[in-house]
Protein backbone atom coordinates (compact mmCIF):
# COMPACT_ATOMS: atom_id res chain seq x y z
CA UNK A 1 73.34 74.21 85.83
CA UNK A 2 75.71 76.00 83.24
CA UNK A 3 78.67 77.78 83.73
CA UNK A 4 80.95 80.03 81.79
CA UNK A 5 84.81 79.87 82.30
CA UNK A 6 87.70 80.83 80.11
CA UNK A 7 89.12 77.62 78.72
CA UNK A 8 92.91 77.26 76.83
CA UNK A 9 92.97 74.33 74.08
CA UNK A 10 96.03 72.21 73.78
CA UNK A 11 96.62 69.55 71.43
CA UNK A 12 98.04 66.08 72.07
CA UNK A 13 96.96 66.67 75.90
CA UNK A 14 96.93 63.76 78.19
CA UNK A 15 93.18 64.68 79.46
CA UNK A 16 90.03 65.43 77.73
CA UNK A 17 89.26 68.30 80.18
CA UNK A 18 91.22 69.91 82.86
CA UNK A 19 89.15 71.79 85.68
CA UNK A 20 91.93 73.94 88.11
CA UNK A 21 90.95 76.81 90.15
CA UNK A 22 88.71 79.15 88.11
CA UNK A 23 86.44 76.68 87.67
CA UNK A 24 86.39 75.86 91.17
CA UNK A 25 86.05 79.15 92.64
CA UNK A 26 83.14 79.92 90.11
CA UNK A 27 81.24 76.64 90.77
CA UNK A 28 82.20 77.10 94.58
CA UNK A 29 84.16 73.59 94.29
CA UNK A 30 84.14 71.68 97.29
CA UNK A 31 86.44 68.79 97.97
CA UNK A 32 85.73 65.83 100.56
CA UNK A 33 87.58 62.90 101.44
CA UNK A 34 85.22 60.43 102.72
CA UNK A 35 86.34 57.72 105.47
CA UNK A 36 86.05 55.15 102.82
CA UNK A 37 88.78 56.21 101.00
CA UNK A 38 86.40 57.88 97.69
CA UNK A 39 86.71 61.52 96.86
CA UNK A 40 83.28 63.53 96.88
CA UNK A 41 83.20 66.13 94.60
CA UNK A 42 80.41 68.82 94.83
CA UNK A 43 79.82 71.74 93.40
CA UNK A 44 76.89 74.89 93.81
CA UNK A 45 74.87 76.77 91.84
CA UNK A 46 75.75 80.20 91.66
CA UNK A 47 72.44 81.77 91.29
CA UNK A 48 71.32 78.88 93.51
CA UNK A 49 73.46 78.56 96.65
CA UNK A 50 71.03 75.91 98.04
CA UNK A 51 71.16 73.56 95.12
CA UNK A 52 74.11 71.50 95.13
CA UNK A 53 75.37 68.98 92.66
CA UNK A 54 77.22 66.19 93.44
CA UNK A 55 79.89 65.41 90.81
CA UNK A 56 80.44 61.32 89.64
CA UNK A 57 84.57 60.23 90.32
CA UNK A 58 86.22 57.43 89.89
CA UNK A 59 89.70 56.34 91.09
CA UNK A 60 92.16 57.98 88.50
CA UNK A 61 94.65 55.57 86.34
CA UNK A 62 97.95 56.42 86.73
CA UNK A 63 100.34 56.73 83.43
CA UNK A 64 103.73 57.27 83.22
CA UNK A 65 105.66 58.46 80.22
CA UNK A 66 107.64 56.23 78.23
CA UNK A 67 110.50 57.45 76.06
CA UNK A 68 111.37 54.41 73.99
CA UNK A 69 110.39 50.35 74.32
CA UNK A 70 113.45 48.40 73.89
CA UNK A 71 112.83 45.12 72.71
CA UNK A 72 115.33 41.51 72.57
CA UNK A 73 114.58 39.63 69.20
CA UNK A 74 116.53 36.84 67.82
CA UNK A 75 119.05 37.44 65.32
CA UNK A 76 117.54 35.18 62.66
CA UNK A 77 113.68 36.88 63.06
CA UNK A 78 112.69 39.54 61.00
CA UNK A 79 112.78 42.88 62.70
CA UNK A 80 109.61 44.23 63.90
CA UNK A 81 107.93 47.27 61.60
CA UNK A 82 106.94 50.60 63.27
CA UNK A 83 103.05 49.69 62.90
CA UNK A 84 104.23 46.62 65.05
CA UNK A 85 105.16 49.03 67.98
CA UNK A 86 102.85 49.91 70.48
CA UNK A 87 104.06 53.19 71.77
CA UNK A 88 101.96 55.24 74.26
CA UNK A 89 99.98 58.45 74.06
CA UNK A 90 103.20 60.84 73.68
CA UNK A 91 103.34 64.11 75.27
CA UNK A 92 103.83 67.64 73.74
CA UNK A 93 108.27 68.57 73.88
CA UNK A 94 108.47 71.76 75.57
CA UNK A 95 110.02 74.74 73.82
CA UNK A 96 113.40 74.67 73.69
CA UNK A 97 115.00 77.00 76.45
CA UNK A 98 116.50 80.24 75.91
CA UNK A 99 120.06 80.72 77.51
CA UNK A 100 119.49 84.48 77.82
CA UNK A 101 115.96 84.23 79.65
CA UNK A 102 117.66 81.55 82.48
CA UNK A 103 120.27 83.85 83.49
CA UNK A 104 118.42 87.30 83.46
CA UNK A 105 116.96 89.09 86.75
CA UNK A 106 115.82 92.32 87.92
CA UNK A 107 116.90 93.55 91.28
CA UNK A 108 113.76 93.76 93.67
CA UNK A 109 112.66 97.20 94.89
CA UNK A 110 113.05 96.35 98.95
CA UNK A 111 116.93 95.29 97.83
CA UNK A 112 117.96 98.98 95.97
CA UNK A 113 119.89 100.94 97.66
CA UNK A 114 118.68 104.85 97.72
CA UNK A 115 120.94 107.99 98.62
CA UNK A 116 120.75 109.38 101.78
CA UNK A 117 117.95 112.57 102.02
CA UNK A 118 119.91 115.40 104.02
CA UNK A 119 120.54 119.36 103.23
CA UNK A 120 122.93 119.65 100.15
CA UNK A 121 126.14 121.46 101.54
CA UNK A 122 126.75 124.62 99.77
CA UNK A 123 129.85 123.94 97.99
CA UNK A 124 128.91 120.64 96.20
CA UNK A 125 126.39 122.90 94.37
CA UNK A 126 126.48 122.64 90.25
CA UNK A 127 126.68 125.88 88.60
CA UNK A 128 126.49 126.66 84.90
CA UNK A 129 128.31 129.33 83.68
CA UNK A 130 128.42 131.19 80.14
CA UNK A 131 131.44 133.18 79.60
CA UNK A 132 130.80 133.84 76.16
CA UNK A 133 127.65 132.63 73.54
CA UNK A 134 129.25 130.14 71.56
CA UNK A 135 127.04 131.02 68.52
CA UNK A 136 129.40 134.14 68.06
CA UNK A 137 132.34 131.74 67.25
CA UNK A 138 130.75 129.88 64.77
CA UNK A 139 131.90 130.78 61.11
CA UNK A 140 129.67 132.06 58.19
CA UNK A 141 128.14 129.66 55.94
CA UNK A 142 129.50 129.61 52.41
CA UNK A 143 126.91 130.79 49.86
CA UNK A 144 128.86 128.20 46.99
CA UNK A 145 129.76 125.32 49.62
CA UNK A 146 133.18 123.34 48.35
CA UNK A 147 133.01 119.55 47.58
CA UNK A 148 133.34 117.28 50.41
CA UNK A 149 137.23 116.25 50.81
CA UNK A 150 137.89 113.68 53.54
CA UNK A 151 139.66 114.63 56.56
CA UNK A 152 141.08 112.34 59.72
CA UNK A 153 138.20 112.13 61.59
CA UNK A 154 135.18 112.29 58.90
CA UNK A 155 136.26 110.18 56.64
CA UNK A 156 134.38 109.11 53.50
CA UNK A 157 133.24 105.95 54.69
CA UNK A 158 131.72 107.50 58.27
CA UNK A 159 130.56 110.11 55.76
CA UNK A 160 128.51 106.83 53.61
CA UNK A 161 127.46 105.60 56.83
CA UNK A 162 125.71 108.89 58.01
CA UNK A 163 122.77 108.61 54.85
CA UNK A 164 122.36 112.21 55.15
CA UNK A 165 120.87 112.06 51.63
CA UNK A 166 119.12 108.54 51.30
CA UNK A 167 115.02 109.93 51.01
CA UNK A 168 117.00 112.77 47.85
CA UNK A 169 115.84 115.20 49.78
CA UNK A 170 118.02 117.93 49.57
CA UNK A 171 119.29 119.41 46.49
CA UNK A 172 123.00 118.54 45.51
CA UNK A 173 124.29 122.17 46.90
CA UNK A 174 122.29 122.10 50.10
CA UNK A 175 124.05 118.21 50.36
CA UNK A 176 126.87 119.85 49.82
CA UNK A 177 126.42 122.83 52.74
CA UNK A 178 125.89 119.85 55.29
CA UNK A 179 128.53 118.12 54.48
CA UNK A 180 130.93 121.23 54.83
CA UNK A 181 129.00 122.42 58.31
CA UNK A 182 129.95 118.56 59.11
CA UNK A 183 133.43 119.06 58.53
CA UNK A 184 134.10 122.04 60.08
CA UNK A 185 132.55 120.63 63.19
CA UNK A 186 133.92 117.55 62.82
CA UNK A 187 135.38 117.39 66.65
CA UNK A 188 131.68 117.59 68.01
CA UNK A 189 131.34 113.72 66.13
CA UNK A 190 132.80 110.61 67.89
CA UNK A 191 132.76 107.14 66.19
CA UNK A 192 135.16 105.67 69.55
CA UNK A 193 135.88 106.23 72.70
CA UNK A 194 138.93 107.41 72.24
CA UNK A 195 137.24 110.49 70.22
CA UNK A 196 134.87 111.48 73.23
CA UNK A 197 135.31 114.70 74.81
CA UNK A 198 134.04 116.62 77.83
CA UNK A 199 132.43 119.57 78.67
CA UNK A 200 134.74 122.72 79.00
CA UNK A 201 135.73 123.73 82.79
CA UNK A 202 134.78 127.09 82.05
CA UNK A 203 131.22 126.03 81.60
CA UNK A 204 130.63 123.18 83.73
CA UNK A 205 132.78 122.71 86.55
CA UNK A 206 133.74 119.18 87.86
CA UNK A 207 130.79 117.75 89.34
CA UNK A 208 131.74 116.66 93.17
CA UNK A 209 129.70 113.82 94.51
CA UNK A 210 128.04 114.99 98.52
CA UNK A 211 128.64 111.97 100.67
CA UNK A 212 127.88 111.66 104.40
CA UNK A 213 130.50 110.47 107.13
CA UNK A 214 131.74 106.90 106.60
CA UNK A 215 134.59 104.39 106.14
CA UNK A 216 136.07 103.24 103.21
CA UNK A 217 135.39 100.37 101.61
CA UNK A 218 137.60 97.71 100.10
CA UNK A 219 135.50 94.93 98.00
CA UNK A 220 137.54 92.25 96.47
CA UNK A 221 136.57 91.67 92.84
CA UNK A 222 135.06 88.83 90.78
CA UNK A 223 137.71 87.06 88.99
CA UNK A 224 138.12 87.53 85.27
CA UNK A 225 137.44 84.58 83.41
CA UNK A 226 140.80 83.94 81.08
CA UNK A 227 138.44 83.41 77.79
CA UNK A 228 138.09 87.52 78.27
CA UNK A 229 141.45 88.45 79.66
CA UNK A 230 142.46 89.94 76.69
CA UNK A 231 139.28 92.04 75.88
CA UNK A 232 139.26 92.98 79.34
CA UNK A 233 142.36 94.55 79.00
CA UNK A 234 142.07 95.97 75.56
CA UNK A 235 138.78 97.65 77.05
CA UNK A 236 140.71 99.17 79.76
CA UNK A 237 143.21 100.31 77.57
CA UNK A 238 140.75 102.11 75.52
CA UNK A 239 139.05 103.83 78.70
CA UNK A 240 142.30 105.41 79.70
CA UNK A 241 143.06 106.57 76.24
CA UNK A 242 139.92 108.35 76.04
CA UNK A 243 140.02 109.67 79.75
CA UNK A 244 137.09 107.59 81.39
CA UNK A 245 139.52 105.98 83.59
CA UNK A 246 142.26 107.28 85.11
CA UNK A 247 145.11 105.89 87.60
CA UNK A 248 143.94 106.55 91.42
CA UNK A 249 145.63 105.77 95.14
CA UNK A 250 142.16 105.89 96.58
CA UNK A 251 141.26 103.82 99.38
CA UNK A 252 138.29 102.56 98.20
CA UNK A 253 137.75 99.41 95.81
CA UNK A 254 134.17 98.98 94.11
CA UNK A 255 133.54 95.51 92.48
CA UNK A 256 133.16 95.43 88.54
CA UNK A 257 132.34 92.80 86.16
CA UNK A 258 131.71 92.30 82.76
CA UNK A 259 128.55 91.53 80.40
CA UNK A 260 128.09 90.64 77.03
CA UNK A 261 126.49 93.47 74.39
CA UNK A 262 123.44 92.16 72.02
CA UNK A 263 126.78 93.06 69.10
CA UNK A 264 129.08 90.66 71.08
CA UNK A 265 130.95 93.35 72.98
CA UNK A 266 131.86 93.83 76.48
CA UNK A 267 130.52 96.27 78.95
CA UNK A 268 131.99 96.99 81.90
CA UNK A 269 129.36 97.20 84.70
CA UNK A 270 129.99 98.99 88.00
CA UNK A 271 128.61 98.04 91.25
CA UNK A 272 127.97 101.74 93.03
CA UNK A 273 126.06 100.81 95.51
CA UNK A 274 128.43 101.85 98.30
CA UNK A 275 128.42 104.69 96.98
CA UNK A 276 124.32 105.45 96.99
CA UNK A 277 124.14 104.21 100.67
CA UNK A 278 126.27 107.71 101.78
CA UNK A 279 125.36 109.77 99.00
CA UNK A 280 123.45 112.51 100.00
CA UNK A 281 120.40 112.46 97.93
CA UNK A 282 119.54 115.51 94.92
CA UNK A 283 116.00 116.28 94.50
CA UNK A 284 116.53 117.66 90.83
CA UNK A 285 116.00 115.60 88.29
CA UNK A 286 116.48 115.85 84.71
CA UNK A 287 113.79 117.80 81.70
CA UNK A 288 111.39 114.96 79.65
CA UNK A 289 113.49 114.30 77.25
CA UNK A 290 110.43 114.36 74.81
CA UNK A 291 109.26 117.54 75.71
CA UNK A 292 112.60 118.87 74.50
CA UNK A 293 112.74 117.46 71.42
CA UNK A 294 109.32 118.39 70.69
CA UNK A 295 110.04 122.23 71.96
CA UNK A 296 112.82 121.84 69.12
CA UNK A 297 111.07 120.87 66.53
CA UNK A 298 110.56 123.19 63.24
């Protein structure tokens, strides 16, 4: 009777050959315990069901792993040399763990909280509005562009850091044009938070969130640890100073908490989810944002 069956080869293994449950659902594996204490072991053909082979056992020697054999010599004997040393068959380390892995976990789908679906009310609408095309404001592009001088926002080490010239493609003048467009519109580029914008009220009003009927909530906070009370606060201070946060008298209280960045950095990470369980949900979603940039593209 042959078989085929994946196999996986590991070195320095404790057994010769390790049978688990692919080989016993191919070979139809069956497993007795006779009354006289022996193990029968049987397996079938699988183009044969009939046949039926009966596989040899015998009673398995237990090991156990030994780190290190201490031994008591006298003081005046010779010590003993490693080929001396009987150590046992020693078993692969495992990889070393990664701190990262242990502590990361995805929320499960039957624990996320969804809005709630119900008819949008009229006045939490979004509307878009154009009062004049922006691309009559912008000014005329020098034919002779001037050298780049730095300014207080684009200086000329953000200006090294944007490579806008590191394949030499462009000619020195046309470097030269980009780097004046980039200075004129140097209020549409942000390097902090604190030189973020929004969009203009006249074009996008504030967006108001639709919520159902409730009561407010109150959740008391995770403590800060006091290795990050100062970061915590320097990243607050930052928030308000570029208008993400701003003082409230609500009477609600979300919990907040704070995670590391792959740079080192602290994020600030919102629990909402009182907020998505009476949120009324929008059907809209957002364009692919691949099929816009393609749809841009020259």
């Amino acid at each position: 009777m042959s078989l085929k069956i994946h196999a996986h080869i590991v070195k320095h293994a404790s057994f010769e050959i390790l049978l688990g449950q692919p080989f016993g659902q191919t070979a139809l594996c069956r497993i007795e315990d006779l009354p006289s204490g022996e193990v029968e072991v049987s397996v079938h053909d699988p183009t044969n069901i009939a046949r039926r082979v009966y596989v040899p056992t015998q009673p398995r020697i237990r090991r156990t792993m030994v780190v290190k054999m201490l031994s008591v010599v006298n003081l005046t004997s010779p010590p003993l040399r490693p080929e001396q040393v009987i150590m046992p068959h020693q078993f692969p380390s495992p990889p070393p763990a990664d701190p990262a892995v242990l502590v990361l976990k995805y929320k499960q789908v039957d624990k996320k909280v969804r809005p709630i679906p119900t008819t949008l009310p009229e006045e939490y609408r979004s509307v878009r509005c154009i009062p004049e095309d922006p691309l009559l404001s912008l000014p005329p592009l020098p034919t002779h562009p001037p050298n780049f001088t730095p300014s207080e926002r684009l200086s000329q080490e953000r200006l090294d850091e944007l490579r806008l010239n590191h394949n030499n493609f462009l000619w020195p003048e046309e470097l030269k044009l980009v780097q004046h467009v980039l200075k004129v519109n140097e209020r549409a580029l942000a390097w902090t938070d604190a030189e973020k914008g929004r969009f203009k009220d006249e074009y996008f009003e504030p967006v108001k969130i639709p919520v159902i009927k409730h009561v407010p909530w109150a959740q008391k906070n995770l403590p800060i640890p006091p290795g990050i009370l100062e970061k915590v606060i320097k990243l607050f201070q930052e928030k308000i100073a570029a208008g993400v946060y701003e003082p409230s008298d609500s009477s609600y209280r979300s919990c907040w908490f704070c995670v590391y960045k792959k740079s080192g950095d602290l994020r600030i990470v919102h629990n909402l989810q009182p907020v998505n369980a009476v949120t009324i949900c929008n059907s809209g979603v957002p364009p692919i944002p691949d099929q816009v940039i393609k749809s841009m593209a020259g």
